[in-house]
PDB file of N, CA and C in Angstrom:
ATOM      1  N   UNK A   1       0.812  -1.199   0.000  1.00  0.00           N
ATOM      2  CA  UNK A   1       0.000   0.000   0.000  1.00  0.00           C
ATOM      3  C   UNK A   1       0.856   1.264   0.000  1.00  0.00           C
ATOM      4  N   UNK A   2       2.073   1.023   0.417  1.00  0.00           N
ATOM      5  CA  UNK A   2       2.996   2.160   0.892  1.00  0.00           C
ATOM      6  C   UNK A   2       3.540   2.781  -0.597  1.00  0.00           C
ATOM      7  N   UNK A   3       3.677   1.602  -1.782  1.00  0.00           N
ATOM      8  CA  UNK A   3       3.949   2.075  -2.852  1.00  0.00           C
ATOM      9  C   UNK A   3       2.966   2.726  -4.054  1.00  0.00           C
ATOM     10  N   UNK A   4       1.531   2.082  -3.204  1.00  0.00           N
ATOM     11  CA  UNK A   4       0.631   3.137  -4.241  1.00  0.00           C
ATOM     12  C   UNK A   4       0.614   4.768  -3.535  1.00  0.00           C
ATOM     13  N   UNK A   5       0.510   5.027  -2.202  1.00  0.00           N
ATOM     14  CA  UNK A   5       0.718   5.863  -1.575  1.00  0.00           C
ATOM     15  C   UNK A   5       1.760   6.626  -2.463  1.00  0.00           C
ATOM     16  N   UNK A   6       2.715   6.436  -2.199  1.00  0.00           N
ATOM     17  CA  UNK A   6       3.712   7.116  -2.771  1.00  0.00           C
ATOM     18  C   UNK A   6       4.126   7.401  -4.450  1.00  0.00           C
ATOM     19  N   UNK A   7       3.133   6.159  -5.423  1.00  0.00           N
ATOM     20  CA  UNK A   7       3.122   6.583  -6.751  1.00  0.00           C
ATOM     21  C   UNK A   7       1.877   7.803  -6.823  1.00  0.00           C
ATOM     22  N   UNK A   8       0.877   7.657  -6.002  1.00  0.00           N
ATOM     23  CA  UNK A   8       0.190   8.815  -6.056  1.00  0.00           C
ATOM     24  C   UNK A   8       0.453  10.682  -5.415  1.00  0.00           C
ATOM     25  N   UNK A   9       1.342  10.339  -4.925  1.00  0.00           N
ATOM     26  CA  UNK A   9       1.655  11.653  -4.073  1.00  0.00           C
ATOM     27  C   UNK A   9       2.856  11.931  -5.302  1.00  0.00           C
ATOM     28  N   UNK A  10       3.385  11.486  -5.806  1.00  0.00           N
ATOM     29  CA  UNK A  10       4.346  11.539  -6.495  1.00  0.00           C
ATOM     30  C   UNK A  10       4.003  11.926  -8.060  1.00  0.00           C
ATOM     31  N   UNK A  11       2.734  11.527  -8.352  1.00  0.00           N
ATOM     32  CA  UNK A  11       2.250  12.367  -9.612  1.00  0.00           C
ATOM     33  C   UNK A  11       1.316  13.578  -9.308  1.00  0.00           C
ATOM     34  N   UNK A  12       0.910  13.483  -7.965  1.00  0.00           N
ATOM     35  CA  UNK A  12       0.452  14.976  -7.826  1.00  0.00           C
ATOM     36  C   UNK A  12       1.073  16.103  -7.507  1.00  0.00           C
ATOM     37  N   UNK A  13       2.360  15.501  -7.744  1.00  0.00           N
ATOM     38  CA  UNK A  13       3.821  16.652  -7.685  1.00  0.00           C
ATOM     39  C   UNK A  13       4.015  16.765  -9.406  1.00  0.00           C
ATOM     40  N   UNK A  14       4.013  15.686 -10.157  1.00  0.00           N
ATOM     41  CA  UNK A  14       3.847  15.991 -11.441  1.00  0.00           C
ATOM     42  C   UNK A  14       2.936  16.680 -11.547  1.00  0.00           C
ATOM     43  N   UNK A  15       1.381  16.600 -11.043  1.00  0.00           N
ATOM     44  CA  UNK A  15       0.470  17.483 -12.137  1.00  0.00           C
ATOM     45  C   UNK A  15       0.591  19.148 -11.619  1.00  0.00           C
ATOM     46  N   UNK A  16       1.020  19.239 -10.269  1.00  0.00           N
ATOM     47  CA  UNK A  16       1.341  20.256 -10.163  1.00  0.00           C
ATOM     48  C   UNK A  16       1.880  21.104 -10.802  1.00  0.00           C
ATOM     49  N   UNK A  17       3.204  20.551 -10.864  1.00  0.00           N
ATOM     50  CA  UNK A  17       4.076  21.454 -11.880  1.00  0.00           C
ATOM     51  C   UNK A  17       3.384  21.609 -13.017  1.00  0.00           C
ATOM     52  N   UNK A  18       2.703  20.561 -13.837  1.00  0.00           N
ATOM     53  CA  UNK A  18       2.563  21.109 -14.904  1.00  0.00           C
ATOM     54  C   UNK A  18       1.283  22.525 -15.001  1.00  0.00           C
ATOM     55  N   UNK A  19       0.598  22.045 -13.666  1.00  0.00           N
ATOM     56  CA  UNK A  19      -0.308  23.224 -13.578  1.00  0.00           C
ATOM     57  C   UNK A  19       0.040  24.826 -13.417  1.00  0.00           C
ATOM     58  N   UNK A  20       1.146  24.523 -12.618  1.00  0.00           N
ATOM     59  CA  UNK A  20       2.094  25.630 -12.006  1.00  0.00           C
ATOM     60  C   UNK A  20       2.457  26.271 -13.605  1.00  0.00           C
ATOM     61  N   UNK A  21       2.864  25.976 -14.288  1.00  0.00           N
ATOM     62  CA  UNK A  21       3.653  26.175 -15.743  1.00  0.00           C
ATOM     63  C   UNK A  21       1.825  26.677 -16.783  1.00  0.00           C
ATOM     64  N   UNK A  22       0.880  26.827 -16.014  1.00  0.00           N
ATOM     65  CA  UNK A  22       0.294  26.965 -17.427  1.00  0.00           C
ATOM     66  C   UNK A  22      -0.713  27.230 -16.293  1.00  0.00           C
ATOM     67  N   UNK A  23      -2.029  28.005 -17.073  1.00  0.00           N
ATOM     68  CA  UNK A  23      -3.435  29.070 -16.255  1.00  0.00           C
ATOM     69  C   UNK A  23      -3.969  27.720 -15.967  1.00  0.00           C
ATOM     70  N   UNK A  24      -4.617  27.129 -16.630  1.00  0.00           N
ATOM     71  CA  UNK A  24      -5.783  25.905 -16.724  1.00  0.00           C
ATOM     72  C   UNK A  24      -5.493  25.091 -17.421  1.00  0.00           C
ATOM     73  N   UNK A  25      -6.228  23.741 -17.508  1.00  0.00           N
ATOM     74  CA  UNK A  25      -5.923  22.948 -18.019  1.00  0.00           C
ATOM     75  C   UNK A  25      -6.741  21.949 -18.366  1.00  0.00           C
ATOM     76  N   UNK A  26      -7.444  21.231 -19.176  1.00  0.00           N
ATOM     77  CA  UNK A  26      -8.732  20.197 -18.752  1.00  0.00           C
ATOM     78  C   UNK A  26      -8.057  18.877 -18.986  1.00  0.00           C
ATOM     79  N   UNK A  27      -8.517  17.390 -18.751  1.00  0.00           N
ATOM     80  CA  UNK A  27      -8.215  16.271 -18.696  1.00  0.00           C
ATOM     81  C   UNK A  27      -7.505  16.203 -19.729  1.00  0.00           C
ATOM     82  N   UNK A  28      -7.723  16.044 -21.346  1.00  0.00           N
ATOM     83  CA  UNK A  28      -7.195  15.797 -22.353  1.00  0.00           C
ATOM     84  C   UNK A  28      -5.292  16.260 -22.003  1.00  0.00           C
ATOM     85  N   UNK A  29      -5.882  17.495 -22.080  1.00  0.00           N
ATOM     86  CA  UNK A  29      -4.128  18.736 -22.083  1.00  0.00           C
ATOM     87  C   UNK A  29      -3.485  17.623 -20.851  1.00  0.00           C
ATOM     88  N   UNK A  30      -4.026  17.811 -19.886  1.00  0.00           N
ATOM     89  CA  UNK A  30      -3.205  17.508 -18.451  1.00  0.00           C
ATOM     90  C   UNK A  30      -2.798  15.826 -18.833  1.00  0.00           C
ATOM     91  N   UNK A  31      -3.392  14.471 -19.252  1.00  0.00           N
ATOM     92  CA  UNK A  31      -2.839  13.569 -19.626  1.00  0.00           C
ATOM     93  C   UNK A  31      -1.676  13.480 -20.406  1.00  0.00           C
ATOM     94  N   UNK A  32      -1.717  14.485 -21.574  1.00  0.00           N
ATOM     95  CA  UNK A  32      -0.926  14.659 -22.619  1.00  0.00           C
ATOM     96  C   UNK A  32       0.587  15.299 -22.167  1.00  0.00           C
ATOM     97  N   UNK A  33       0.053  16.076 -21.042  1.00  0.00           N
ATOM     98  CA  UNK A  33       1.180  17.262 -20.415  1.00  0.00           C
ATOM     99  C   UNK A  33       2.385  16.416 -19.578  1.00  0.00           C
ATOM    100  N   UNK A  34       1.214  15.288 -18.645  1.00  0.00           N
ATOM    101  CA  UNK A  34       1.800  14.763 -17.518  1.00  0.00           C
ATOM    102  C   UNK A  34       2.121  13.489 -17.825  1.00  0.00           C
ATOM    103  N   UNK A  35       1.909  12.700 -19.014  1.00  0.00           N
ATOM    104  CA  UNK A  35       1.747  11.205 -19.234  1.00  0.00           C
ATOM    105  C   UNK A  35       1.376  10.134 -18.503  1.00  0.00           C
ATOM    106  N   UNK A  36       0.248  10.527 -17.711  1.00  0.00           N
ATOM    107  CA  UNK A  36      -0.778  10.004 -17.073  1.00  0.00           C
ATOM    108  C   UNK A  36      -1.789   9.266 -17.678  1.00  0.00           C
ATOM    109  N   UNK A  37      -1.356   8.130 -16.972  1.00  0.00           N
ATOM    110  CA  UNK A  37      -2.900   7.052 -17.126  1.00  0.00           C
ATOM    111  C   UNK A  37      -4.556   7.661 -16.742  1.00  0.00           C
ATOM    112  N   UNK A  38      -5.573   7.750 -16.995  1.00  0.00           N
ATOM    113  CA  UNK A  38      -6.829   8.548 -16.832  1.00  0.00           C
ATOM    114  C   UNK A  38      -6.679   8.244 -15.323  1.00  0.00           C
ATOM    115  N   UNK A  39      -6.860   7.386 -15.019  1.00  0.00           N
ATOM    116  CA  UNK A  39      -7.299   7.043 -13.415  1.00  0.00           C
ATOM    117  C   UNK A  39      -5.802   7.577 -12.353  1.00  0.00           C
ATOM    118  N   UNK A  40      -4.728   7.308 -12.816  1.00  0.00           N
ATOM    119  CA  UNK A  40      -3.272   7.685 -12.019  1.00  0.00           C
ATOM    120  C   UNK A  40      -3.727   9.270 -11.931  1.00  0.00           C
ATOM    121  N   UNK A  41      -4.058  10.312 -13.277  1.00  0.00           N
ATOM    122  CA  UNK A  41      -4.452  11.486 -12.650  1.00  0.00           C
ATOM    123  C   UNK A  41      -5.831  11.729 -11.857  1.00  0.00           C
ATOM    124  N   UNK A  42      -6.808  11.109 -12.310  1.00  0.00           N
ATOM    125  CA  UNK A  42      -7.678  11.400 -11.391  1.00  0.00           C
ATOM    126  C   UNK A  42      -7.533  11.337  -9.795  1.00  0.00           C
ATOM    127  N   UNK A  43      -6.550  10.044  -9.759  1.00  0.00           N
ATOM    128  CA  UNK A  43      -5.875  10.020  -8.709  1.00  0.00           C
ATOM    129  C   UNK A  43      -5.141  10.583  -7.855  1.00  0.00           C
ATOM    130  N   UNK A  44      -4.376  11.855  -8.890  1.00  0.00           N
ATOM    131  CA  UNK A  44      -3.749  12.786  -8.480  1.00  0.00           C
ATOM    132  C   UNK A  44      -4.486  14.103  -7.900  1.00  0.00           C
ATOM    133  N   UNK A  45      -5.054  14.104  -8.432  1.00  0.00           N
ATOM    134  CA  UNK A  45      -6.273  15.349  -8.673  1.00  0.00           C
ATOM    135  C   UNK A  45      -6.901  15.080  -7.500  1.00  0.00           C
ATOM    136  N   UNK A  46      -7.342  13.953  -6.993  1.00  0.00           N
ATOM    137  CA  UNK A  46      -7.375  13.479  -5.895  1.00  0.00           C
ATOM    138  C   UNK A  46      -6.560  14.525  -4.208  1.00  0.00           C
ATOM    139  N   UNK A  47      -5.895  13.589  -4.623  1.00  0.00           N
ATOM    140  CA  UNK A  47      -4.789  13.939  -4.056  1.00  0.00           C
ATOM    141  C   UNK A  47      -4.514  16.256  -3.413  1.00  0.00           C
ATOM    142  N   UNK A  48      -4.254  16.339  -4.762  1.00  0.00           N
ATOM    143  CA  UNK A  48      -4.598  17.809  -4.518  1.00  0.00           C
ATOM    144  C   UNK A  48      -5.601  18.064  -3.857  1.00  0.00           C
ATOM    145  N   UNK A  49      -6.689  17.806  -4.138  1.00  0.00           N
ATOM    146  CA  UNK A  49      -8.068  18.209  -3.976  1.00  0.00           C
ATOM    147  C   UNK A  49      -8.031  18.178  -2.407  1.00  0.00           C
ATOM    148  N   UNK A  50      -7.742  16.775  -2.472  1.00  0.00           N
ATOM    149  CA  UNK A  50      -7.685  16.955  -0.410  1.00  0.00           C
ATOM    150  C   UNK A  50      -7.097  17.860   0.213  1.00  0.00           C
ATOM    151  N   UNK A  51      -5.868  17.973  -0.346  1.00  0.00           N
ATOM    152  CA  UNK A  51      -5.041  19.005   0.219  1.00  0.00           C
ATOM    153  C   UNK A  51      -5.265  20.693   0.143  1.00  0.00           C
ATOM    154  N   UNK A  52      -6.459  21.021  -1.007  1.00  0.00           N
ATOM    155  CA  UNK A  52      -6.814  21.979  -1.076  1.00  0.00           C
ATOM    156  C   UNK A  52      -6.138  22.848  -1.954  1.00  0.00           C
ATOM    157  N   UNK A  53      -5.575  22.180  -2.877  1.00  0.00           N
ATOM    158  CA  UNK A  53      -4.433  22.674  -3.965  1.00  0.00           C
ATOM    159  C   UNK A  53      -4.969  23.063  -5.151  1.00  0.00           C
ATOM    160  N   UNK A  54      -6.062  22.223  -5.232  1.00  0.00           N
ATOM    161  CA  UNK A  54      -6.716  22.590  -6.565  1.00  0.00           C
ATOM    162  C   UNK A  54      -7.837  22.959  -7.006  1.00  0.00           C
ATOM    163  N   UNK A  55      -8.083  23.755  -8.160  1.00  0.00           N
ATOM    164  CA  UNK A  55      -9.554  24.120  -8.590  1.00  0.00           C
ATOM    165  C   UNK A  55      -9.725  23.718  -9.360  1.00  0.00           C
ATOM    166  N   UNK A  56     -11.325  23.850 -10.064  1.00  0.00           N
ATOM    167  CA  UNK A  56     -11.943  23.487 -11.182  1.00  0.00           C
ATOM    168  C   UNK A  56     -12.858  24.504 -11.511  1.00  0.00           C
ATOM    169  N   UNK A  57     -13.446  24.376 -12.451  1.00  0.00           N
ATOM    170  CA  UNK A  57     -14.687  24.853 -13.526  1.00  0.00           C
ATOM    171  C   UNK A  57     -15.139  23.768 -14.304  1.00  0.00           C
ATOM    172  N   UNK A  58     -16.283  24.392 -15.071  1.00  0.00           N
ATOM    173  CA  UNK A  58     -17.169  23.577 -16.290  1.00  0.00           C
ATOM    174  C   UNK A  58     -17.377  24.100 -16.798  1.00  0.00           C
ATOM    175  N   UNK A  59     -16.515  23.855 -18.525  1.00  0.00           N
ATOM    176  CA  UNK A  59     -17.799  24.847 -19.437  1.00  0.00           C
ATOM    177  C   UNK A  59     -18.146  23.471 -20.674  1.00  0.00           C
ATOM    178  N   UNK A  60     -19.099  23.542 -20.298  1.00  0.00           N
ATOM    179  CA  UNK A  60     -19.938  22.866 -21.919  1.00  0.00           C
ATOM    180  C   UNK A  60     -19.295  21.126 -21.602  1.00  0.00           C
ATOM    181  N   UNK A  61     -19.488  20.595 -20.726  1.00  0.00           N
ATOM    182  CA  UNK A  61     -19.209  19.490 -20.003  1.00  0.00           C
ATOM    183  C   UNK A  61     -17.973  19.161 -20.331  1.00  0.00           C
ATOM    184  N   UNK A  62     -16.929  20.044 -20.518  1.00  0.00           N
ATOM    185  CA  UNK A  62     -15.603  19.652 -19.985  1.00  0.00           C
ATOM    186  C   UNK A  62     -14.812  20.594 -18.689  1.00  0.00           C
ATOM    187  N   UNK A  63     -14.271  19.318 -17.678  1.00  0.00           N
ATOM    188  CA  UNK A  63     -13.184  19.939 -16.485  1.00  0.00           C
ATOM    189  C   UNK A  63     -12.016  20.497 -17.016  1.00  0.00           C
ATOM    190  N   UNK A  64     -11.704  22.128 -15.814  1.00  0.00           N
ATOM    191  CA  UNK A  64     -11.074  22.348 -16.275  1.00  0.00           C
ATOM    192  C   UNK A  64     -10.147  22.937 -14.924  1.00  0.00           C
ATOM    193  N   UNK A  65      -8.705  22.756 -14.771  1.00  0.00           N
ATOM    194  CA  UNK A  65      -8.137  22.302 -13.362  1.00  0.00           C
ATOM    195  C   UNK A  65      -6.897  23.283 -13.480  1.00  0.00           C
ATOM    196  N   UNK A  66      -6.819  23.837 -12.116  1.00  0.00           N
ATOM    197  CA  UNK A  66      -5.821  25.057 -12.508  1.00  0.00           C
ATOM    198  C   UNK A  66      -5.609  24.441 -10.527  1.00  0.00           C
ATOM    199  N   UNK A  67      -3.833  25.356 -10.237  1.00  0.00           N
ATOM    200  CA  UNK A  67      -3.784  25.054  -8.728  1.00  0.00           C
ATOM    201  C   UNK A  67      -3.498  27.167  -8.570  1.00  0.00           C
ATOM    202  N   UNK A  68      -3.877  27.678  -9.376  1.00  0.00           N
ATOM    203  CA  UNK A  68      -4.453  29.016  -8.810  1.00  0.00           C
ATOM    204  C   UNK A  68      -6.225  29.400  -8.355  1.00  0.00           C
ATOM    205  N   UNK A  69      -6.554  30.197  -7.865  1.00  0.00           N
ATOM    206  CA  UNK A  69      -7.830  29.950  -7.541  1.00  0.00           C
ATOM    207  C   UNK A  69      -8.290  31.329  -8.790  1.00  0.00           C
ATOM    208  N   UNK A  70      -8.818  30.741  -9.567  1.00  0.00           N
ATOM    209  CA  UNK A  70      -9.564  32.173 -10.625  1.00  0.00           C
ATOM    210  C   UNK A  70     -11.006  32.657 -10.718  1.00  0.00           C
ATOM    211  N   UNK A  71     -11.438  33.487 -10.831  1.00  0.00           N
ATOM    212  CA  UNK A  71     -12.879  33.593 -10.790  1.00  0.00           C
ATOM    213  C   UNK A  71     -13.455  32.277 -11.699  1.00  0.00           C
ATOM    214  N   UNK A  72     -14.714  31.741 -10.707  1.00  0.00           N
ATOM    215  CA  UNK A  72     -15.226  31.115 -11.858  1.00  0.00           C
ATOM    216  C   UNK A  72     -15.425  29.492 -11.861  1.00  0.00           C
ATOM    217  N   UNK A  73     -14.085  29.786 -10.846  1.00  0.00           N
ATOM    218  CA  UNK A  73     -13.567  28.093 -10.066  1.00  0.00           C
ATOM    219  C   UNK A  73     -14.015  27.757  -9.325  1.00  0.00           C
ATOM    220  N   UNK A  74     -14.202  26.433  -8.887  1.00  0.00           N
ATOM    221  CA  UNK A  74     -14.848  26.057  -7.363  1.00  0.00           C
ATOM    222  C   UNK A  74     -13.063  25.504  -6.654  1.00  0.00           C
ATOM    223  N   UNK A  75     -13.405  25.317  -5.441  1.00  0.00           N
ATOM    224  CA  UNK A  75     -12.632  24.786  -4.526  1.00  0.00           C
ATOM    225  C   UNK A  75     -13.668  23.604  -3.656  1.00  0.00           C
ATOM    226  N   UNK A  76     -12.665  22.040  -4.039  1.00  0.00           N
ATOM    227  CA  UNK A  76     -13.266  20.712  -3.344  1.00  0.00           C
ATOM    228  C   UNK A  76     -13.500  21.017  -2.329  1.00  0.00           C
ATOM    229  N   UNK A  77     -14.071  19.776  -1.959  1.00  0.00           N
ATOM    230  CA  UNK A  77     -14.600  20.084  -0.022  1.00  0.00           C
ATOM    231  C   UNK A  77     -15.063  21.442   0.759  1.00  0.00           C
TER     232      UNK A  77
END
């Protein structure tokens, strides 16, 4: 368990950065960005989310995930 623990904390340091490096981002971009399996980032995203790192929006039923807070965004939990 200790090594999924740690493959997941460890790509939510990847998606970070790549968030850090760019405004927003939605699933497609961020897989492509981070070379993430769908579920390893959701996983990550995860991850942030708990920690309070990350936001979202919706437009026209696609997510869209930034770790700045911008008008417009929600914040998890």
């Amino acid at each position: 368990m200790k090594a999924l623990t740690f493959s997941i904390g460890e790509n939510a340091g990847k998606l970070w950065h790549v968030l850090e490096a760019n405004t927003e981002m939605n699933v497609t971009q961020l897989k492509e960005k981070t070379g993430l399996k769908t579920a390893d980032l959701y996983a990550a995203i995860g991850w942030l989310a708990r920690e309070g790192k990350i936001y979202c929006r919706e437009e026209k039923s696609t997510l869209y995930f930034s770790n700045k807070f911008i008008e417009g965004f929600f914040v998890f939990g």
